[in-house]
N, C-alpha and C. Protein backbone atom coordinates (compact mmCIF):
# COMPACT_ATOMS: atom_id res chain seq x y z
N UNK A 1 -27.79 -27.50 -42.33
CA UNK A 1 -28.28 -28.83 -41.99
C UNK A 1 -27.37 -29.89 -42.62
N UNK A 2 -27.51 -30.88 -42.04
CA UNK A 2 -26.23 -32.09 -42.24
C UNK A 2 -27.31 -33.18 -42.74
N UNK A 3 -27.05 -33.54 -44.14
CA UNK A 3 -27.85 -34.84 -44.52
C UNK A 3 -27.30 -36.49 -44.39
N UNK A 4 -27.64 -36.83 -44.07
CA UNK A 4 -26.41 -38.48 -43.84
C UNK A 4 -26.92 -38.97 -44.90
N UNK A 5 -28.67 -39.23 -45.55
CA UNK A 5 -29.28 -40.10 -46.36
C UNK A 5 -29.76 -39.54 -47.20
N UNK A 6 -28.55 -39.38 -48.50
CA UNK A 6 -29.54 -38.91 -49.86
C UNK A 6 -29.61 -40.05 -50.79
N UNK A 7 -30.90 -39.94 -51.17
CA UNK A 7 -31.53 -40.53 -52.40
C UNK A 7 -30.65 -39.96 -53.34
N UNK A 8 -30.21 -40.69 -54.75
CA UNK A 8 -29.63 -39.90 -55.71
C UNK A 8 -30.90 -41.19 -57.11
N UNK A 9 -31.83 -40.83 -57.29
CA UNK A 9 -32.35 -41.16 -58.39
C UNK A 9 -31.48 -41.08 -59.30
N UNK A 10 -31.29 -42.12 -60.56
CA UNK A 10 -30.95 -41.92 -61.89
C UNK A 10 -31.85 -42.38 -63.07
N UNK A 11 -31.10 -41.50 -64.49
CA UNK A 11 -31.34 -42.46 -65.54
C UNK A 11 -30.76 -42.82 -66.32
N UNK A 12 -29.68 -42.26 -66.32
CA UNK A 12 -28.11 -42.35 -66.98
C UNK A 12 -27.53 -41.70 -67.63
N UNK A 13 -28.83 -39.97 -67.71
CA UNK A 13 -28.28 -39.09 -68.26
C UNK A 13 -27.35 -38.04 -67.70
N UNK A 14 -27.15 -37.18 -68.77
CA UNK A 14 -25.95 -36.44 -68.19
C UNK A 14 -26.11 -35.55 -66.75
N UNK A 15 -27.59 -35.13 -66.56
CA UNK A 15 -28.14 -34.39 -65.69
C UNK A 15 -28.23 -35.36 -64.25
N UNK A 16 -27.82 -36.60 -64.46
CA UNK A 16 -27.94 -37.91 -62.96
C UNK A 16 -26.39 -37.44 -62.76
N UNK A 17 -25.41 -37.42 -63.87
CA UNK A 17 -24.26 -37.67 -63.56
C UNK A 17 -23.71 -36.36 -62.71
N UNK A 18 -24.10 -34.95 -63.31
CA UNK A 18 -24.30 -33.80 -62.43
C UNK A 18 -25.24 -33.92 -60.99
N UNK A 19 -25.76 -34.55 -60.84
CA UNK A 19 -26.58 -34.78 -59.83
C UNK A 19 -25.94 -35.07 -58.45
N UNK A 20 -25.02 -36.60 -58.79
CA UNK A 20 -24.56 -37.40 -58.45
C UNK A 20 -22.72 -36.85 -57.41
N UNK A 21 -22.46 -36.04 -58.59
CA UNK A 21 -21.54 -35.19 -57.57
C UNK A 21 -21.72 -34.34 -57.02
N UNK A 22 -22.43 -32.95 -56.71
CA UNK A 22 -23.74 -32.49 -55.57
C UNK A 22 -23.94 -33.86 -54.17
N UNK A 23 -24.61 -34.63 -54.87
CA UNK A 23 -24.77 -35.55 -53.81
C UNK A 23 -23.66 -36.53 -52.96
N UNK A 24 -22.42 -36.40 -54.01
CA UNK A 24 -20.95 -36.90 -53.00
C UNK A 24 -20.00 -35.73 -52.31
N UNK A 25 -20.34 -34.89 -52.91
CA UNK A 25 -19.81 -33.73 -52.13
C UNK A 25 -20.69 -33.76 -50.67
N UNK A 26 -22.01 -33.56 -50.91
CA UNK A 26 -22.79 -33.19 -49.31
C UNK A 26 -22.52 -34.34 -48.98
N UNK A 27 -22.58 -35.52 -48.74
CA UNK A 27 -22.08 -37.25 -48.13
C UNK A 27 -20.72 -37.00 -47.32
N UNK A 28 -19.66 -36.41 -48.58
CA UNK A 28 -18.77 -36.45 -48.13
C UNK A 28 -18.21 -35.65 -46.65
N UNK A 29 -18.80 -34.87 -46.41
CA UNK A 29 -18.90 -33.33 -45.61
C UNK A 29 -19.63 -33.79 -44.44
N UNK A 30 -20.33 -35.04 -44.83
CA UNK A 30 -21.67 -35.23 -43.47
C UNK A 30 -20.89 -37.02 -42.95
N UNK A 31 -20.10 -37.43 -43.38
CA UNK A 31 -19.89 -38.78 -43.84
C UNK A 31 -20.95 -39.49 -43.57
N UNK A 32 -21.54 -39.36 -44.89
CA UNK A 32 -23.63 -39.76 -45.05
C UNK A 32 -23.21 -40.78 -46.09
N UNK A 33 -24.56 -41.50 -46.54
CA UNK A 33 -24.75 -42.52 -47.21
C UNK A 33 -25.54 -41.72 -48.62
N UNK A 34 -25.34 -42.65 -49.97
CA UNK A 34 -26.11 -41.90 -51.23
C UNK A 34 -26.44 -43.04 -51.79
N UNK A 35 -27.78 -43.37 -51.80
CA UNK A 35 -28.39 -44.50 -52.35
C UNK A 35 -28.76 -44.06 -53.79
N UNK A 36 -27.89 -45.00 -54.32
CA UNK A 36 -28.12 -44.86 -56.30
C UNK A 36 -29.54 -45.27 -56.80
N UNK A 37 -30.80 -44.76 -57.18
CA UNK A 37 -31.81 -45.34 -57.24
C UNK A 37 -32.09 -45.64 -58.77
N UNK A 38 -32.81 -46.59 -59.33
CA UNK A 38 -32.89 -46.80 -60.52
C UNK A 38 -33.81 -47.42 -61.07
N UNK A 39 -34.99 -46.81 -61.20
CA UNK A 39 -36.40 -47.16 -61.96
C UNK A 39 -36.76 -47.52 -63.27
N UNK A 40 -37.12 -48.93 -63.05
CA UNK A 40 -37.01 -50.01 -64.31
C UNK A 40 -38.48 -49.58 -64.68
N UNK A 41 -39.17 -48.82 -65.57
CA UNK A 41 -40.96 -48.84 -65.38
C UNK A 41 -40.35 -49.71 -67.27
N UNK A 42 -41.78 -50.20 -66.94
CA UNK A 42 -41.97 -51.42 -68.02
C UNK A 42 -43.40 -50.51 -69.03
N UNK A 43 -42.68 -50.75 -70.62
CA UNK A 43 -43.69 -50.27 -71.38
C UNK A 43 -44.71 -50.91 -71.76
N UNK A 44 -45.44 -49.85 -71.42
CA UNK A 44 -47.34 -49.73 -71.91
C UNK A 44 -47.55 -48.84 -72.91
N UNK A 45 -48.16 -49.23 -73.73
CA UNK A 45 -48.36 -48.36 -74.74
C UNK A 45 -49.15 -47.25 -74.02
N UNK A 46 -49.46 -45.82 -74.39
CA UNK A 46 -50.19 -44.97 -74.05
C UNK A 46 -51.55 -44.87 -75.21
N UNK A 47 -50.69 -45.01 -76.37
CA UNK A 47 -52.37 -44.49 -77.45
C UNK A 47 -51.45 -45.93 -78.22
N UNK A 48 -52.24 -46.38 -78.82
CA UNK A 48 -52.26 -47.67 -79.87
C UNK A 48 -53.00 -47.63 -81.58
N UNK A 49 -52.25 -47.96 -82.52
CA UNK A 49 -52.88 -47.45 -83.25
C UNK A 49 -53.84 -48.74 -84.16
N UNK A 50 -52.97 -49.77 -83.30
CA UNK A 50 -53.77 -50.86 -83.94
C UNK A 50 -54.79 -51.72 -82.85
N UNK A 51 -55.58 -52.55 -82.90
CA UNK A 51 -56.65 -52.67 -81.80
C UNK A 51 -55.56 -53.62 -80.93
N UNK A 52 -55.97 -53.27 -79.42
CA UNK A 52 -54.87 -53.76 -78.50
C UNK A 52 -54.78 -55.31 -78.67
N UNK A 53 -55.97 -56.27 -79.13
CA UNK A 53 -55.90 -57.60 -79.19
C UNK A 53 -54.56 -58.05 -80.28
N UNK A 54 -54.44 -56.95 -81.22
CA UNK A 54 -53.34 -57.47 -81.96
C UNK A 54 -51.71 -57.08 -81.79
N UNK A 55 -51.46 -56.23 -80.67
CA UNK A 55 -50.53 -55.99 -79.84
C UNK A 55 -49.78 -57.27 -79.07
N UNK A 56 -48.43 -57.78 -79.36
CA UNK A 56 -48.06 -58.81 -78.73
C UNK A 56 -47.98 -58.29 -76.93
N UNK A 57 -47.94 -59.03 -76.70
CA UNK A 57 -48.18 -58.71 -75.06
C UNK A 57 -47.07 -59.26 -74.43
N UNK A 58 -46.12 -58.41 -73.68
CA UNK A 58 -44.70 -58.23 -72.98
C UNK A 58 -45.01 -59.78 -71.98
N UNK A 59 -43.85 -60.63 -72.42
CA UNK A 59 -43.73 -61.53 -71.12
C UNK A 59 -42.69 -61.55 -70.28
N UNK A 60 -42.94 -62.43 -69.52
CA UNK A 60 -41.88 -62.49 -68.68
C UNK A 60 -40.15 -62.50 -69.33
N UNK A 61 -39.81 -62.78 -70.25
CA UNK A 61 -38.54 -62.43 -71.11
C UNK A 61 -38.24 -61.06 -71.09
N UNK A 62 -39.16 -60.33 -71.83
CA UNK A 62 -39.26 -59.10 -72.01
C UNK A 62 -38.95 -58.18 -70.39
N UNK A 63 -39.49 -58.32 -69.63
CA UNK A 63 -39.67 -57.83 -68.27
C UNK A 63 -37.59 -58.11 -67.72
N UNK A 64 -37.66 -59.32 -67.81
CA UNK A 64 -36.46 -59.66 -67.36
C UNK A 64 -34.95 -58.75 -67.90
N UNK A 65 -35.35 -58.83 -69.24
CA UNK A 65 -34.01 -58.33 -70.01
C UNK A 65 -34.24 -56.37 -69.92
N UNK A 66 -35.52 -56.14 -69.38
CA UNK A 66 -35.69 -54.67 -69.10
C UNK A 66 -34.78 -54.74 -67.77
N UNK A 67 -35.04 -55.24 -67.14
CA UNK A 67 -34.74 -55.56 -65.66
C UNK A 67 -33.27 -55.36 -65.70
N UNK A 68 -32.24 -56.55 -65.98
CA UNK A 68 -31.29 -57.29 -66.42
C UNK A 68 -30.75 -55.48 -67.59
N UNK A 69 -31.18 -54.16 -68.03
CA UNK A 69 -30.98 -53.36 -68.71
C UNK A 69 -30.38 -52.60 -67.40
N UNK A 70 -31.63 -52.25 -66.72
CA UNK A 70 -31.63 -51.23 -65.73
C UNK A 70 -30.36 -51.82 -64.19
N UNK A 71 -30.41 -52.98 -64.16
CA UNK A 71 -28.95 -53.41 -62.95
C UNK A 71 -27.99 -52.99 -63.62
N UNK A 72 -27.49 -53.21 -65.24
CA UNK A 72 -26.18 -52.92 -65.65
C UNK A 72 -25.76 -50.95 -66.02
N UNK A 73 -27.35 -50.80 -65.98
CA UNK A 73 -27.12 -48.72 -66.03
C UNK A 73 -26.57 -48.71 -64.75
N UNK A 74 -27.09 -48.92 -63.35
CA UNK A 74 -26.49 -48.76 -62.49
C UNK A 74 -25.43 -48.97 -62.03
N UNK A 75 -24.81 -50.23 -62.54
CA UNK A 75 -23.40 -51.22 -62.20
C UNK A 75 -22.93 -49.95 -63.17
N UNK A 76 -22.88 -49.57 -63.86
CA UNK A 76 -21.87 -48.70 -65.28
C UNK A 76 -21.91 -47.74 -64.41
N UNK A 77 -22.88 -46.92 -63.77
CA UNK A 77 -23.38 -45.63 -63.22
C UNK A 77 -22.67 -45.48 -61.84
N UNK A 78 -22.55 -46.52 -60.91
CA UNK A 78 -21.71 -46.93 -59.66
C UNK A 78 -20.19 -46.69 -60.35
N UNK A 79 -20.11 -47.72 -61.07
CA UNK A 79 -18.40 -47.79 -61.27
C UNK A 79 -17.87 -46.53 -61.58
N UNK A 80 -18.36 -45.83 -62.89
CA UNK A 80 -17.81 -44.40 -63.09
C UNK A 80 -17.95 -43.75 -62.10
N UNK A 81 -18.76 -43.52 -61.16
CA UNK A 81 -18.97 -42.82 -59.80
C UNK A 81 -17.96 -42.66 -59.37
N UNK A 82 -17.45 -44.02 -58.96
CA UNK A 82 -16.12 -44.21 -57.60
C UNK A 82 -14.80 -43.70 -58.89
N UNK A 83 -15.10 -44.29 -59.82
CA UNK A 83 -13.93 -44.16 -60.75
C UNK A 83 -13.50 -42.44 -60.85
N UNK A 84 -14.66 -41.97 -61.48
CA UNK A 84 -14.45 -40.81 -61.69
C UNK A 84 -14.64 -39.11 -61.58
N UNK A 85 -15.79 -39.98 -60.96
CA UNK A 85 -16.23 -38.19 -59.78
C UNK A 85 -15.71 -38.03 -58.62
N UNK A 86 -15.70 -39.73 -58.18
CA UNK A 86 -15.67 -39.39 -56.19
C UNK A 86 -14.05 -38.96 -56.30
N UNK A 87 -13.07 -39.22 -56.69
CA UNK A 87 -11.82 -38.88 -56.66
C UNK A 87 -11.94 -39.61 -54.97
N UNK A 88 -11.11 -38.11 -54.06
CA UNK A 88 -11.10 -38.58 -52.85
C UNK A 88 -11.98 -38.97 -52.06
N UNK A 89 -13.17 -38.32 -52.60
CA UNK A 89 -14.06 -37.90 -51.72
C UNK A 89 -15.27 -39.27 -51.31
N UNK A 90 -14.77 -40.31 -52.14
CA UNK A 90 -15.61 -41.71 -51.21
C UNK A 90 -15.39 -42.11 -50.56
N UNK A 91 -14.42 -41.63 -49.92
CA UNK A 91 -13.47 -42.50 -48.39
C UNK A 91 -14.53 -42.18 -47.51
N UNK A 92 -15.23 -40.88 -47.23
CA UNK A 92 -16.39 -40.71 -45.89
C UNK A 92 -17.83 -41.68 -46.71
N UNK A 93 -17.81 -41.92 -47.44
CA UNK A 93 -19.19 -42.06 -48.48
C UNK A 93 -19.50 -43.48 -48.51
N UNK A 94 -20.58 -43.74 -48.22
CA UNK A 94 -21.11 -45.08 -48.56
C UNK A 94 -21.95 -45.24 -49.54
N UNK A 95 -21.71 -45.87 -50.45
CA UNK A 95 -22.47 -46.04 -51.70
C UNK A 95 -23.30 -47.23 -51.94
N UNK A 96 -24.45 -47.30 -51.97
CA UNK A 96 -25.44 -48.33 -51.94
C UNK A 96 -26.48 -48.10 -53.47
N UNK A 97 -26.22 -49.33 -54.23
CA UNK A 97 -27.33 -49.58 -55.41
C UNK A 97 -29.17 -49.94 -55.34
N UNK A 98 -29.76 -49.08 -55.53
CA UNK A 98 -31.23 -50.14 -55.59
C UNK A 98 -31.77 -50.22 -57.11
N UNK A 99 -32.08 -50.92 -57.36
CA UNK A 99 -32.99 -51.02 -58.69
C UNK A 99 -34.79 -51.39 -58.33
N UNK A 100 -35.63 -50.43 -58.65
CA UNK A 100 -36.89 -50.84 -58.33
C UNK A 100 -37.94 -51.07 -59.59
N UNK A 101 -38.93 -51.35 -59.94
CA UNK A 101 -39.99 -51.74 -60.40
C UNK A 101 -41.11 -51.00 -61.40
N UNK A 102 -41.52 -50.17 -61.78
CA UNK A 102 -42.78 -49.47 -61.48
C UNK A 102 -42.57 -48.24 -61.64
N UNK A 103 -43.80 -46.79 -61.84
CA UNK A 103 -43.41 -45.43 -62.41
C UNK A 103 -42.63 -44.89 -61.52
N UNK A 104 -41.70 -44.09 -62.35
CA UNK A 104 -40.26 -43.42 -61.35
C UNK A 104 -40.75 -42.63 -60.14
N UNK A 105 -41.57 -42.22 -60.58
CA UNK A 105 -41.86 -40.60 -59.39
C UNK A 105 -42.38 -41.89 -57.98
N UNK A 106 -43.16 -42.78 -58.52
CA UNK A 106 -43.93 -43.15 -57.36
C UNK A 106 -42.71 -43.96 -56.95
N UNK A 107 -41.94 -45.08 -57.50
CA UNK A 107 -40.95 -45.30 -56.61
C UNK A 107 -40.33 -44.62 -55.98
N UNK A 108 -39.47 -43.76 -56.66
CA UNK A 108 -38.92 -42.47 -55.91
C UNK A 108 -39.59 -41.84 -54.41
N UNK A 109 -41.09 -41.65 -54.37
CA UNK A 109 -41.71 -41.38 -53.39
C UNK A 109 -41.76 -42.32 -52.40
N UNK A 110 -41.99 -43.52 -52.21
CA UNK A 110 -41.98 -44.64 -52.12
C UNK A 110 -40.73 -44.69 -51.07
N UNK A 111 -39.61 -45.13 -51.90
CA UNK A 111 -38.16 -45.77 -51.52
C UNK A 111 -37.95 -44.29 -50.77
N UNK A 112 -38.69 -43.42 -50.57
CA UNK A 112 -38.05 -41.60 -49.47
C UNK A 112 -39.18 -42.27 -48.46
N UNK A 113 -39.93 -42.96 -48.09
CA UNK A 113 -40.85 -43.46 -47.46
C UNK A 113 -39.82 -44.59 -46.13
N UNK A 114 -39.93 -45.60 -47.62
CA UNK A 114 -39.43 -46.59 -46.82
C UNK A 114 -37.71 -46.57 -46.13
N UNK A 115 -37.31 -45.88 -46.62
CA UNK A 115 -35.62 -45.88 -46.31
C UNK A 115 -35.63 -44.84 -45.36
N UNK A 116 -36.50 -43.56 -45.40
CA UNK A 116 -36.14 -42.28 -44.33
C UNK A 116 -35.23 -41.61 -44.72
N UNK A 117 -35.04 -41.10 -45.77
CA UNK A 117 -33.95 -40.04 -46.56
C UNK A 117 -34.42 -39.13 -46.01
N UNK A 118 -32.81 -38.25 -46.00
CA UNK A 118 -32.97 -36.58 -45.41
C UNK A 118 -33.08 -35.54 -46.53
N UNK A 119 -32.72 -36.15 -47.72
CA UNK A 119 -32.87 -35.40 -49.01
C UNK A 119 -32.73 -36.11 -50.13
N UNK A 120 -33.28 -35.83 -51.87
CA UNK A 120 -33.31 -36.59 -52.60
C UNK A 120 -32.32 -35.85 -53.48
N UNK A 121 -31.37 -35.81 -54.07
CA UNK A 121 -30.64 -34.73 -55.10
C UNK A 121 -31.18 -35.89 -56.44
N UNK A 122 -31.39 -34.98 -57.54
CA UNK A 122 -31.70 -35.29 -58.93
C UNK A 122 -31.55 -34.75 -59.66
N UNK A 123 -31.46 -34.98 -61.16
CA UNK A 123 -31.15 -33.95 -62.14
C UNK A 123 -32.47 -33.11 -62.67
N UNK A 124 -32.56 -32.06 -63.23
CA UNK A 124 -34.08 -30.99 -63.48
C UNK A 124 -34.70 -31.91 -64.65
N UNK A 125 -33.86 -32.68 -65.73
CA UNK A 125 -34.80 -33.70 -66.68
C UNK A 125 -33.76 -34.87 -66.65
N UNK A 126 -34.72 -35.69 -67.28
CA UNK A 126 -33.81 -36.65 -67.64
C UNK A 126 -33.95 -36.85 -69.29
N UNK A 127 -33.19 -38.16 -69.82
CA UNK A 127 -33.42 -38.63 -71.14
C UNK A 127 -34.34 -39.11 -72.19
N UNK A 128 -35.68 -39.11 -71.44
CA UNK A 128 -36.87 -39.43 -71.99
C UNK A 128 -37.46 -38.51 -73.13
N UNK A 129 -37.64 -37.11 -72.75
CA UNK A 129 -38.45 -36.16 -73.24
C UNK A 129 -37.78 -34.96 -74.09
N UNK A 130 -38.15 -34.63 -75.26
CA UNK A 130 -37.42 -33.61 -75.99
C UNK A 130 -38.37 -32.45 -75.37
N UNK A 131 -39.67 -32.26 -74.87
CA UNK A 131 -40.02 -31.03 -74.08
C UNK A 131 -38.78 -31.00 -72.33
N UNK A 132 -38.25 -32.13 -72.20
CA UNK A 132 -37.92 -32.01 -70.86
C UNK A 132 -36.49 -30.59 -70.60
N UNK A 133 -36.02 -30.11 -72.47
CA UNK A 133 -35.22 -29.34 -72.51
C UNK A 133 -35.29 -28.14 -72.09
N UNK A 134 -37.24 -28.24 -72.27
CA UNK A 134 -36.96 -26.26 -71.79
C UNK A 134 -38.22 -26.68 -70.92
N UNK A 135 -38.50 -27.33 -69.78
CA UNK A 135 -39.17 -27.81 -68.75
C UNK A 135 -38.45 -28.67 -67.88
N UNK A 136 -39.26 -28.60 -66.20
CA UNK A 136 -38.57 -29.63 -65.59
C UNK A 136 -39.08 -31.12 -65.83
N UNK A 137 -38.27 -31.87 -65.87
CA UNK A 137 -38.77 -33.59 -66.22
C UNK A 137 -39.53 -33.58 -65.31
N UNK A 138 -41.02 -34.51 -66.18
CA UNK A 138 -42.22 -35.25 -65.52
C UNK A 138 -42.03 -35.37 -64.02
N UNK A 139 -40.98 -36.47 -64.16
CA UNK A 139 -40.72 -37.03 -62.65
C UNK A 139 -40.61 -36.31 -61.99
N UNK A 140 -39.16 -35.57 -62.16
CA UNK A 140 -38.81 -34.26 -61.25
C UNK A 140 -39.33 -33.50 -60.37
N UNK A 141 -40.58 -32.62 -61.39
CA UNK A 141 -41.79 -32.01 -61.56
C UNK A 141 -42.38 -32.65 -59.98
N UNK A 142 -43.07 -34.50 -60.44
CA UNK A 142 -43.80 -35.05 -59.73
C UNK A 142 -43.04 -34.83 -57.87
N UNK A 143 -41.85 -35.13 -58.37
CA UNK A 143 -41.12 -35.55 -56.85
C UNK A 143 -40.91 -34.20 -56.03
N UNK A 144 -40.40 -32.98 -56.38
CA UNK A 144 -40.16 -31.84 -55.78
C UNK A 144 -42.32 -31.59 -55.56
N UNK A 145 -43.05 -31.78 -56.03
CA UNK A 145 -44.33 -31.54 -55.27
C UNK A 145 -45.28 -32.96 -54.20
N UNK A 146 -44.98 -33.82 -54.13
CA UNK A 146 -45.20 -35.04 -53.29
C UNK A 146 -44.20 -35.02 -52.41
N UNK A 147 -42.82 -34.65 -52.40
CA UNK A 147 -41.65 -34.91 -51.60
C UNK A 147 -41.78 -34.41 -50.01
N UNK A 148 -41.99 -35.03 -49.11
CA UNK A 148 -41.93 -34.39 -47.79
C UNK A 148 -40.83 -34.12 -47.00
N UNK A 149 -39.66 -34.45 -47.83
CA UNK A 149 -38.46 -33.88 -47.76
C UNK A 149 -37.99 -32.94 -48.69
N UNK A 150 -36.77 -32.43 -48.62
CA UNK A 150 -35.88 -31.54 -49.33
C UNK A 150 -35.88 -32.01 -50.56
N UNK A 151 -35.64 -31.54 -51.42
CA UNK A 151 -35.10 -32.18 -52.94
C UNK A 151 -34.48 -31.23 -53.63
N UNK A 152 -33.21 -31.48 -54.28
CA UNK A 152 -31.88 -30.59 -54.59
C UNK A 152 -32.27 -30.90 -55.79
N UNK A 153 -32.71 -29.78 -56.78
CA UNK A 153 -32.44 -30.03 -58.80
C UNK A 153 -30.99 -29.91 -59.07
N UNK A 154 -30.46 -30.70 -59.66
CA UNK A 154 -29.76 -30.26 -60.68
C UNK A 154 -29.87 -29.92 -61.89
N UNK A 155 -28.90 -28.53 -62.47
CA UNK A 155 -29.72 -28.76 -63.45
C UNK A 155 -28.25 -28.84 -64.58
C-alpha cells in the first residue's frame, strides 16, 4: 500500500526523531506529504498537595510562552529534518508543521480525523515517563487503540 498522508506526531525525543525517518523514507517512495504534529497540552496538576485555592492559577502568559515553547520544538524539529535526515530524500516530500492545543492522544486522534491521513508513524514512548522505558508511551498506547487507521511504532 502507498501512503501519500502521514501524520508524524512529535515530542522531541529521540524516538520522534527515529520516527520521523520511517516516515520520509515511505513519503519519499509514495511522493506523499508528512505532517509534523506537535501537542502543546497545558499543565494541570493531577494530585495537589496544598488546597487548590492556594495554587497560583496559569494565565494567559503562562499558556502563551508554553505555546511560543512547543512552535520553536517544531521549527528546531523541521530544520534538523531537512538538514539532516532527509539528505536526498525531500525532493518527493512535502513537509508541513502543525502545532495543536490540548491532550496528545486526543489531538492526535482528532487532526487523523480532520486532515484524512493514510497512516500515523510515531515513536513506542516519548520523553515524559521513566515507566515509558519498558512500556509503550501513554499516548502511543492511546493512539494505536482509537486509530482507525494504520499506525507505524517506532521504537
Amino acid at each position: 500500500m502507498i501512503y501519500k498522508k502521514i501524520l508524524l506526531p512529535i515530542d522531541g525525543s529521540k524516538n520522534s526523531k527515529r520516527a520521523a525517518v520511517h516516515a520520509i523514507n515511505m513519503a519519499d517512495v509514495s511522493e506523499g506529504d508528512v505532517t509534523i504534529l506537535f501537542v502543546v497540552e497545558p499543565f494541570t496538576p493531577k494530585y495537589s498537595i496544598l488546597p487548590i485555592a492556594t495554587l497560583p492559577s496559569p494565565d494567559d502568559d503562562y499558556f502563551e510562552e508554553v505555546r511560543n515553547e512547543g512552535i520553536q520544538i517544531i521549527k528546531d524539529f523541521k530544520k534538523d529534518l531537512e538538514e539532516n535526515q532527509c539528505k536526498d530524500k525531500c525532493k518527493n516530500v512535502h513537509l508541513k508543521t502543525l502545532v495543536k492545543e490540548g491532550k496528545a492522544y486526543i489531538e492526535i486522534l482528532k487532526t487523523i480525523d480532520e486532515e484524512q491521513f493514510d497512516l500515523v508513524v510515531m515513536g513506542s514512548s516519548g520523553r515524559h515517563s521513566t515507566l515509558d522505558r519498558i512500556t509503550l508511551g501513554s499516548v502511543t498506547e492511546r493512539v494505536i487503540r482509537e486509530s482507525r487507521i494504520p499506525v507505524l511504532i517506532i521504537p
